[in-house]
C-alpha atoms as a PDB file:
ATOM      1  CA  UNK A   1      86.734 110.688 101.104  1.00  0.00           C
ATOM      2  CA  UNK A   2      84.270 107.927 100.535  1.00  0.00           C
ATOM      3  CA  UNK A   3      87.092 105.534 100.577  1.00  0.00           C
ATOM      4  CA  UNK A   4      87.113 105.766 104.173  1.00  0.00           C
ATOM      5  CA  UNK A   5      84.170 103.769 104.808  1.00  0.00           C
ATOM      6  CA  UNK A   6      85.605 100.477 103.093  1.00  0.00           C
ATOM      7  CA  UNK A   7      89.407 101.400 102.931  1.00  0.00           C
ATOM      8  CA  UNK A   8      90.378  97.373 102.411  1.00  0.00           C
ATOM      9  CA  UNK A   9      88.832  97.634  98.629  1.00  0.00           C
ATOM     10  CA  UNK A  10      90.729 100.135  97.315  1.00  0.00           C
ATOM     11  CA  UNK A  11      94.215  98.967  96.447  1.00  0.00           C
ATOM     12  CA  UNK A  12      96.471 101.692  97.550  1.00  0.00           C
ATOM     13  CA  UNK A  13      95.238 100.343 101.034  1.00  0.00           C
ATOM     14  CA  UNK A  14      95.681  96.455 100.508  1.00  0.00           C
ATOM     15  CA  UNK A  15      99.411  96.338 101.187  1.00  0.00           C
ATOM     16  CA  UNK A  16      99.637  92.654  99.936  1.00  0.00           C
ATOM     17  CA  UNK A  17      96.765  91.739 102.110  1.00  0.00           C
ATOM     18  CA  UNK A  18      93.766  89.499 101.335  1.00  0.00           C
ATOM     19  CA  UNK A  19      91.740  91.448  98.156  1.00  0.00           C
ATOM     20  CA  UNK A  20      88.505  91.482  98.795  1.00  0.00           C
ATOM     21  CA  UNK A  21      87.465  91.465  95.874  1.00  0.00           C
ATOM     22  CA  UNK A  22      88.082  88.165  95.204  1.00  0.00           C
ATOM     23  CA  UNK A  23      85.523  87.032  97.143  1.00  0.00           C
ATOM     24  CA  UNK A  24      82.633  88.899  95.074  1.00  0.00           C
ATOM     25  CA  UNK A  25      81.455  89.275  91.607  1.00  0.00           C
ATOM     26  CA  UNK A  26      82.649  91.503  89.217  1.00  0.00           C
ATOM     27  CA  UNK A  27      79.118  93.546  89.676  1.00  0.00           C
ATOM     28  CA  UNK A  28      79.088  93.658  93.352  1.00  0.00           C
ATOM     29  CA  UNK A  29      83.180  94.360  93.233  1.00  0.00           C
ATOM     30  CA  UNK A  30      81.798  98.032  90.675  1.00  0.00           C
ATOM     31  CA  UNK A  31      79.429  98.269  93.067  1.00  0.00           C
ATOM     32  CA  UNK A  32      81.336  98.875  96.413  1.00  0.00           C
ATOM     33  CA  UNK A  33      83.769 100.819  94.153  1.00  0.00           C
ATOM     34  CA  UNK A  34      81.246 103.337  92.528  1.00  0.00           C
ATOM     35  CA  UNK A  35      79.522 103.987  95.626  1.00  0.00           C
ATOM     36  CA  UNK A  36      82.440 105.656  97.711  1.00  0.00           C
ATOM     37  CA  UNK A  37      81.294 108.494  95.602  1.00  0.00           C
ATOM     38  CA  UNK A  38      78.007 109.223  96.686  1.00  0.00           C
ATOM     39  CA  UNK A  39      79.713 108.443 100.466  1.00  0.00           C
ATOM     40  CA  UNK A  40      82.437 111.169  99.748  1.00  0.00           C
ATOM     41  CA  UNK A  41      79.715 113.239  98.449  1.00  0.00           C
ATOM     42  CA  UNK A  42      77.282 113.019 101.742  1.00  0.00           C
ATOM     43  CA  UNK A  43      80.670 113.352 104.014  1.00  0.00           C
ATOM     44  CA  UNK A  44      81.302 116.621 101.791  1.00  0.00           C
ATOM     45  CA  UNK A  45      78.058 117.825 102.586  1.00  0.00           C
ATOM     46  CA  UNK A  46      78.374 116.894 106.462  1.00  0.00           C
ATOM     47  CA  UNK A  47      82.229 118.957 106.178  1.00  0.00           C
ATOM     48  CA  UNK A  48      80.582 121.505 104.846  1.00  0.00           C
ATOM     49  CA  UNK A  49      83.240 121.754 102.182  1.00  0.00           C
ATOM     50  CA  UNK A  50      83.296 124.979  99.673  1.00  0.00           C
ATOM     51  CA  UNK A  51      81.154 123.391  96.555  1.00  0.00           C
ATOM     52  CA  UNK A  52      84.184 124.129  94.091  1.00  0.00           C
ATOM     53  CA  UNK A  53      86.097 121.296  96.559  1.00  0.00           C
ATOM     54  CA  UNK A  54      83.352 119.025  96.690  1.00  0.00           C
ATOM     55  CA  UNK A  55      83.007 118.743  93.064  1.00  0.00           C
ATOM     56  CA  UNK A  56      85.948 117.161  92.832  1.00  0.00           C
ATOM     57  CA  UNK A  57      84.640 113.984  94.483  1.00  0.00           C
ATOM     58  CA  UNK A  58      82.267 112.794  91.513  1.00  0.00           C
ATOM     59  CA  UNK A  59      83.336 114.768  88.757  1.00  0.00           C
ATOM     60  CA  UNK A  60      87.192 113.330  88.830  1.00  0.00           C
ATOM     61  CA  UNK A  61      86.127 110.143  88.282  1.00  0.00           C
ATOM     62  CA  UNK A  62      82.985 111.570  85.738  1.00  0.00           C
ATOM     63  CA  UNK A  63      81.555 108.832  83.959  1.00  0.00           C
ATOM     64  CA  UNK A  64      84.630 106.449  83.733  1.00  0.00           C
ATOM     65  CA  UNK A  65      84.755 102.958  82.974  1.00  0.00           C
ATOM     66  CA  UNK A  66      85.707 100.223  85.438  1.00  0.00           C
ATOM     67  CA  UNK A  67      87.461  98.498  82.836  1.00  0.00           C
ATOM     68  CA  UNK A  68      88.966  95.295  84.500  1.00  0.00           C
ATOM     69  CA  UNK A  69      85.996  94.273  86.218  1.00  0.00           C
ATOM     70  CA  UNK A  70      83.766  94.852  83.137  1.00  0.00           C
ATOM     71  CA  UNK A  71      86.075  92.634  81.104  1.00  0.00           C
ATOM     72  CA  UNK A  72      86.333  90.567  83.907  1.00  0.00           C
ATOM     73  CA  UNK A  73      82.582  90.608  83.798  1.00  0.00           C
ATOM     74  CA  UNK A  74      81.810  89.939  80.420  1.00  0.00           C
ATOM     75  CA  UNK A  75      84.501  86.852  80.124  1.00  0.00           C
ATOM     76  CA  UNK A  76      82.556  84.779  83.096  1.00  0.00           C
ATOM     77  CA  UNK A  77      79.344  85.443  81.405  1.00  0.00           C
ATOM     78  CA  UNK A  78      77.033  82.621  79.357  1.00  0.00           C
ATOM     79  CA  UNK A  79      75.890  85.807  77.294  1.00  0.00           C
ATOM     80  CA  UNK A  80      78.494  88.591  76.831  1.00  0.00           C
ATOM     81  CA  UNK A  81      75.760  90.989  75.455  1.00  0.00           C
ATOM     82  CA  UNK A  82      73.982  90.149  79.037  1.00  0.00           C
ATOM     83  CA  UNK A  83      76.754  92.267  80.406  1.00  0.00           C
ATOM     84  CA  UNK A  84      75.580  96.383  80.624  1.00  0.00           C
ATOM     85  CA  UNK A  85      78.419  98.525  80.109  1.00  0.00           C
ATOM     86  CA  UNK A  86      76.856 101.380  82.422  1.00  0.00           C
ATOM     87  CA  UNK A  87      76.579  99.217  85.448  1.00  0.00           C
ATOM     88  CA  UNK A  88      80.574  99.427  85.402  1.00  0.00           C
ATOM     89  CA  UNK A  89      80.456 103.197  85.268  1.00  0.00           C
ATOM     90  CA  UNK A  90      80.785 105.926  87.579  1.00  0.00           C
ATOM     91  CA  UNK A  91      78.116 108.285  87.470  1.00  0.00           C
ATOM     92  CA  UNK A  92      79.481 111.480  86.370  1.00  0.00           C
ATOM     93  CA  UNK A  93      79.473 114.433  86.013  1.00  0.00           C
ATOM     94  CA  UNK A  94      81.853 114.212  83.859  1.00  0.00           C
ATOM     95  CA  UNK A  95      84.432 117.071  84.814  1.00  0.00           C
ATOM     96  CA  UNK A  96      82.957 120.721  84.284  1.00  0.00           C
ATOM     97  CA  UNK A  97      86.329 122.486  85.283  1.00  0.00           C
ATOM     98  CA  UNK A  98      89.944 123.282  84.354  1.00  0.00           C
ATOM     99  CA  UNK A  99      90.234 122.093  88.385  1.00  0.00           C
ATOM    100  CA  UNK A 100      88.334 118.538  88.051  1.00  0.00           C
ATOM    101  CA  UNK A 101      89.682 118.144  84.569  1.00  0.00           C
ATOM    102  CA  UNK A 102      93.325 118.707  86.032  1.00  0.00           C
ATOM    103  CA  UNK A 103      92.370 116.198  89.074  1.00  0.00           C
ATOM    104  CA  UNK A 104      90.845 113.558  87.332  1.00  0.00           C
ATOM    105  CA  UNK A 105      93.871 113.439  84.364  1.00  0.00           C
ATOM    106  CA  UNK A 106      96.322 113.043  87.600  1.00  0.00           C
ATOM    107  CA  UNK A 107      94.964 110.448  89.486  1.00  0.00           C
ATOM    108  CA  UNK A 108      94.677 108.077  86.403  1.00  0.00           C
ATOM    109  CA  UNK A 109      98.158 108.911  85.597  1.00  0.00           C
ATOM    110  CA  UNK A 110      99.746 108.656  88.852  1.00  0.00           C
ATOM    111  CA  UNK A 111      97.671 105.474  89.814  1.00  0.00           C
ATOM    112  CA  UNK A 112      98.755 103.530  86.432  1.00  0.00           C
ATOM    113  CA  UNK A 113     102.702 104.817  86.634  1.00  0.00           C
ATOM    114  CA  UNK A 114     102.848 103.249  90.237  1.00  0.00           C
ATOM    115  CA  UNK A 115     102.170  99.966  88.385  1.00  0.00           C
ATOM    116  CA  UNK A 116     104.374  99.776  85.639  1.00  0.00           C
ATOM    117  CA  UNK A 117     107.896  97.641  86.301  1.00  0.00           C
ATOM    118  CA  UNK A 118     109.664  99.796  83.857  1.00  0.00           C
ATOM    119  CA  UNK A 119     109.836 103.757  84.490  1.00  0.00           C
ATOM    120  CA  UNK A 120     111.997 104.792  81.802  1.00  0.00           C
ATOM    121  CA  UNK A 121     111.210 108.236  80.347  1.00  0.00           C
ATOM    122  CA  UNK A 122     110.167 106.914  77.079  1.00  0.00           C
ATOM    123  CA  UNK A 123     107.672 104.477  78.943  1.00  0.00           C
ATOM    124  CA  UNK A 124     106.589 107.432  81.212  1.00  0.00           C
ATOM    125  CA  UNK A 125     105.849 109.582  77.828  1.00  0.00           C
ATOM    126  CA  UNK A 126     103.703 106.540  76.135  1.00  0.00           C
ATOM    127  CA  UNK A 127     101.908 105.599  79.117  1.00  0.00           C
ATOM    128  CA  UNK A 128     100.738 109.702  79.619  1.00  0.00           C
ATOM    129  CA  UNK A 129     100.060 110.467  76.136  1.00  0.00           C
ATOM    130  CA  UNK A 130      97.929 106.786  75.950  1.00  0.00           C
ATOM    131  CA  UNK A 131      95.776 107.510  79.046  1.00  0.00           C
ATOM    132  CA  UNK A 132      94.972 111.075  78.232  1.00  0.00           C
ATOM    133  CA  UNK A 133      94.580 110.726  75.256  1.00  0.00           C
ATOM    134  CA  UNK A 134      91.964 107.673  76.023  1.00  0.00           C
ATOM    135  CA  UNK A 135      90.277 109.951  78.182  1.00  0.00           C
ATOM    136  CA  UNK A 136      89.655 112.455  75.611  1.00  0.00           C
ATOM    137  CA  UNK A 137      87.895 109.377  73.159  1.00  0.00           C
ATOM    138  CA  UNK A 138      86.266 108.420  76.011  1.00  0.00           C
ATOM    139  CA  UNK A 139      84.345 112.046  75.952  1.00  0.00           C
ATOM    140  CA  UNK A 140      85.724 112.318  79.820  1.00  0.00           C
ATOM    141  CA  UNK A 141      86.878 116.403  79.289  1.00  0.00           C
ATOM    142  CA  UNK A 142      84.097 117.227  77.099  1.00  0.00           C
ATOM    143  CA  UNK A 143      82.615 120.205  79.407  1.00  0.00           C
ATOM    144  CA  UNK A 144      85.944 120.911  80.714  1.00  0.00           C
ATOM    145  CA  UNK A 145      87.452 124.094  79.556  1.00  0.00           C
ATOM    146  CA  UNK A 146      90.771 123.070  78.339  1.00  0.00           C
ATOM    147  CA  UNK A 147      92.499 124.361  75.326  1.00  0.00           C
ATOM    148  CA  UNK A 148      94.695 122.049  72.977  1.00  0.00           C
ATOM    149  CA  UNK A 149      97.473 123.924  74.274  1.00  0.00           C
ATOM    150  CA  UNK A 150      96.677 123.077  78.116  1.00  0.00           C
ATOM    151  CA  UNK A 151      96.412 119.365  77.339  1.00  0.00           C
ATOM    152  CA  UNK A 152     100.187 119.459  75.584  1.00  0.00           C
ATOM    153  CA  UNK A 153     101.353 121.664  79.026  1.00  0.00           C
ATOM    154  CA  UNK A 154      99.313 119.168  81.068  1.00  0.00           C
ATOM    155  CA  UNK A 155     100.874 116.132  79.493  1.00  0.00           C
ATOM    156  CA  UNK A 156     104.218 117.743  79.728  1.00  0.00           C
ATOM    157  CA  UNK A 157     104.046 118.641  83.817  1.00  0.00           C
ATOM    158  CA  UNK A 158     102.554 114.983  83.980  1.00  0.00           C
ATOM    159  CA  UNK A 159     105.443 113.401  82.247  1.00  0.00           C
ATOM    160  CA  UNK A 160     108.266 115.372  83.741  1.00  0.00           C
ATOM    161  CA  UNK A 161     106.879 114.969  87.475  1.00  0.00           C
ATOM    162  CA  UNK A 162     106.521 111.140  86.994  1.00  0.00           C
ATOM    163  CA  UNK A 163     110.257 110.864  85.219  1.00  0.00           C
ATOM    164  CA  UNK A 164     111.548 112.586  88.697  1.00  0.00           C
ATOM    165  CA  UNK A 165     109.245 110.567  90.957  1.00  0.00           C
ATOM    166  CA  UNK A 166     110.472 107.011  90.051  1.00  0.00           C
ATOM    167  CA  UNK A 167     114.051 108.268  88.998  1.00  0.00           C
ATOM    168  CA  UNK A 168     116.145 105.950  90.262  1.00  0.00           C
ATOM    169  CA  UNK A 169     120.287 106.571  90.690  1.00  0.00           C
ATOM    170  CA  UNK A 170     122.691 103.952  88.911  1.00  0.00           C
ATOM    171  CA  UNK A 171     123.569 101.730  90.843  1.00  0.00           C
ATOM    172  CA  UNK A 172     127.128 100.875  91.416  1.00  0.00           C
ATOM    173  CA  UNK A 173     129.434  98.252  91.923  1.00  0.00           C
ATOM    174  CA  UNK A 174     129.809  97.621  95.874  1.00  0.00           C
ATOM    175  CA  UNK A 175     133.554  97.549  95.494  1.00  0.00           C
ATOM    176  CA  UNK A 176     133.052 101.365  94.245  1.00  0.00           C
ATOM    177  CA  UNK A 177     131.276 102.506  97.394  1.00  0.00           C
ATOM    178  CA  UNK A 178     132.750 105.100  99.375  1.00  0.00           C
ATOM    179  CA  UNK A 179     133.617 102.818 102.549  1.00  0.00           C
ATOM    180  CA  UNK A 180     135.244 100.484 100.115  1.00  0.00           C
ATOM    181  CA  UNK A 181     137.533 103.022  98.632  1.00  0.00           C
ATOM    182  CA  UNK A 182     141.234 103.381 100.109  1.00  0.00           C
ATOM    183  CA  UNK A 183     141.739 107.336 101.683  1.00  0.00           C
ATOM    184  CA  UNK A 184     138.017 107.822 101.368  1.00  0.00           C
ATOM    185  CA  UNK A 185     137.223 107.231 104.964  1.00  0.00           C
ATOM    186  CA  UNK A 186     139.057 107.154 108.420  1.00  0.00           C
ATOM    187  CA  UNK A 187     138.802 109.204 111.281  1.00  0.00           C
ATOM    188  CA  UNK A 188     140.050 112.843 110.251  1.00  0.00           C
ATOM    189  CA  UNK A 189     143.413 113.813 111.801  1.00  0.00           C
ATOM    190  CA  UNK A 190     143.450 115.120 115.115  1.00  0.00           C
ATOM    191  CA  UNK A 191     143.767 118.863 115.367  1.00  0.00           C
ATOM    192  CA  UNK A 192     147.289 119.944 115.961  1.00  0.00           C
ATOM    193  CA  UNK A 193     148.772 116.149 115.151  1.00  0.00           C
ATOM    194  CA  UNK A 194     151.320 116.429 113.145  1.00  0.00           C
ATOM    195  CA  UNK A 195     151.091 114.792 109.404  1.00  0.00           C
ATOM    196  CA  UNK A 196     153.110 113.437 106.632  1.00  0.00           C
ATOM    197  CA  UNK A 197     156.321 115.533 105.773  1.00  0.00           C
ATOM    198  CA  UNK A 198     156.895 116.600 109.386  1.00  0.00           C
ATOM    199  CA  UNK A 199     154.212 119.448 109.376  1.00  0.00           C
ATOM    200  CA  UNK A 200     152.076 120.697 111.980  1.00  0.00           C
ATOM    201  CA  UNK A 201     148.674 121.685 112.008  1.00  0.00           C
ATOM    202  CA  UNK A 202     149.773 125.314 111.051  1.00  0.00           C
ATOM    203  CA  UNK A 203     151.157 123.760 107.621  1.00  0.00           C
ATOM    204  CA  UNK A 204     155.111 124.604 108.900  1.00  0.00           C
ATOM    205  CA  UNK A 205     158.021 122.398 108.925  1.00  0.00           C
ATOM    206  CA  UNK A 206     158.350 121.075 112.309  1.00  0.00           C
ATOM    207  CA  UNK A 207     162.215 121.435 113.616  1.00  0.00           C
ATOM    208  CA  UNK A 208     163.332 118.956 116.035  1.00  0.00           C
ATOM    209  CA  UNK A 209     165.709 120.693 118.845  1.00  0.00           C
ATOM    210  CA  UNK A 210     169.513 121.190 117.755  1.00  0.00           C
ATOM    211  CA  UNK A 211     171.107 118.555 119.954  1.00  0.00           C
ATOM    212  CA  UNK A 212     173.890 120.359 122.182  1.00  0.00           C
ATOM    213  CA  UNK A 213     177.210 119.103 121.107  1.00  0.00           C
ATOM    214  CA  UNK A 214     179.783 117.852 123.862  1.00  0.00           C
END
């Protein structure tokens, strides 16, 4: 929700359009990008959303890392150790349900398939069991109440619902195309013409009148 009051620096909103953040720091960029949770959260409160739906706001994001800008960050520094690792992270809570857990695992997911060039099944499998995985290390599900055996069922709904998303049909030869194929197409035969063999539209031999002898 908080994404609504700067849409144009998120970048499911950009569209190939100027990136704002370009034009800032890599601390001002984390910044603007942490904040739209504390917006979402006062716009929650102003919605007067149920609390188990407004937890979703900071707690699927819990205490993550903006990784790109921190590296970003601590490359254009004079003095990487300068560079505080918490001032790229969201604030947390970390997520404290099955729910949040769920949302938060998706969105990371979902966001980083939409990148990739190459959505084979195998790729789709690496790149969910890598980012959940991470998340775990990361000690991002550490109050959420999954079980080993939700994570495998999570990872396996994840993977299978990505593998359809981006499935993509062979693509054939244009020669092979329906429109392209002799007796594929053409207008359908008029009803009651007659067609090849002599027979009418009732499937019977048509008889052409005896001709009178003289």
């Amino acid at each position: 929700m908080g994404k609504l009051k700067r849409p144009g620096f998120f970048a499911e909103n950009q569209f190939g359009s100027d990136n704002p953040h370009e034009h800032l720091s890599p601390h001002l960029s984390a910044l603007v990008l942490i904040s739209h949770v504390k917006e979402g959260m006062e716009m929650a409160e102003e919605a007067k959303l149920p609390k188990e739906v407004a937890a979703v706001i900071p707690e699927h994001h819990g205490t993550t890392l903006v990784s790109y800008l921190y590296r970003k960050a601590v490359q254009d520094a004079e003095d990487p150790s300068d560079v505080r690792e918490t001032d790229f992270r969201y604030d947390g809570p970390i997520p404290q349900s099955r729910e949040t857990a769920i949302v938060m695992l998706a969105d990371t997911v979902e966001a980083a398939a939409r990148t990739m060039e190459d959505h084979a099944p195998s790729r789709i499998e690496d790149l969910v069991n890598r980012l959940i995985d991470a998340k775990i290390a990361d000690g991002q599900l550490d109050d959420a109440p999954l079980t080993f055996r939700d994570i495998a069922s999570i990872k396996r709904s994840f993977i299978n619902t990505l593998t359809r998303m981006f499935h993509q049909r062979t693509r054939y030869p244009d020669r092979y195309l329906p429109e392209n194929v002799r007796g594929l197409t053409g207008p359908a035969p008029e009803q009651g013409a007659s067609g090849e063999g002599g027979k009418n539209s009732s499937g019977s031999t048509r008889k052409e009148p005896a001709t009178r002898s003289r």
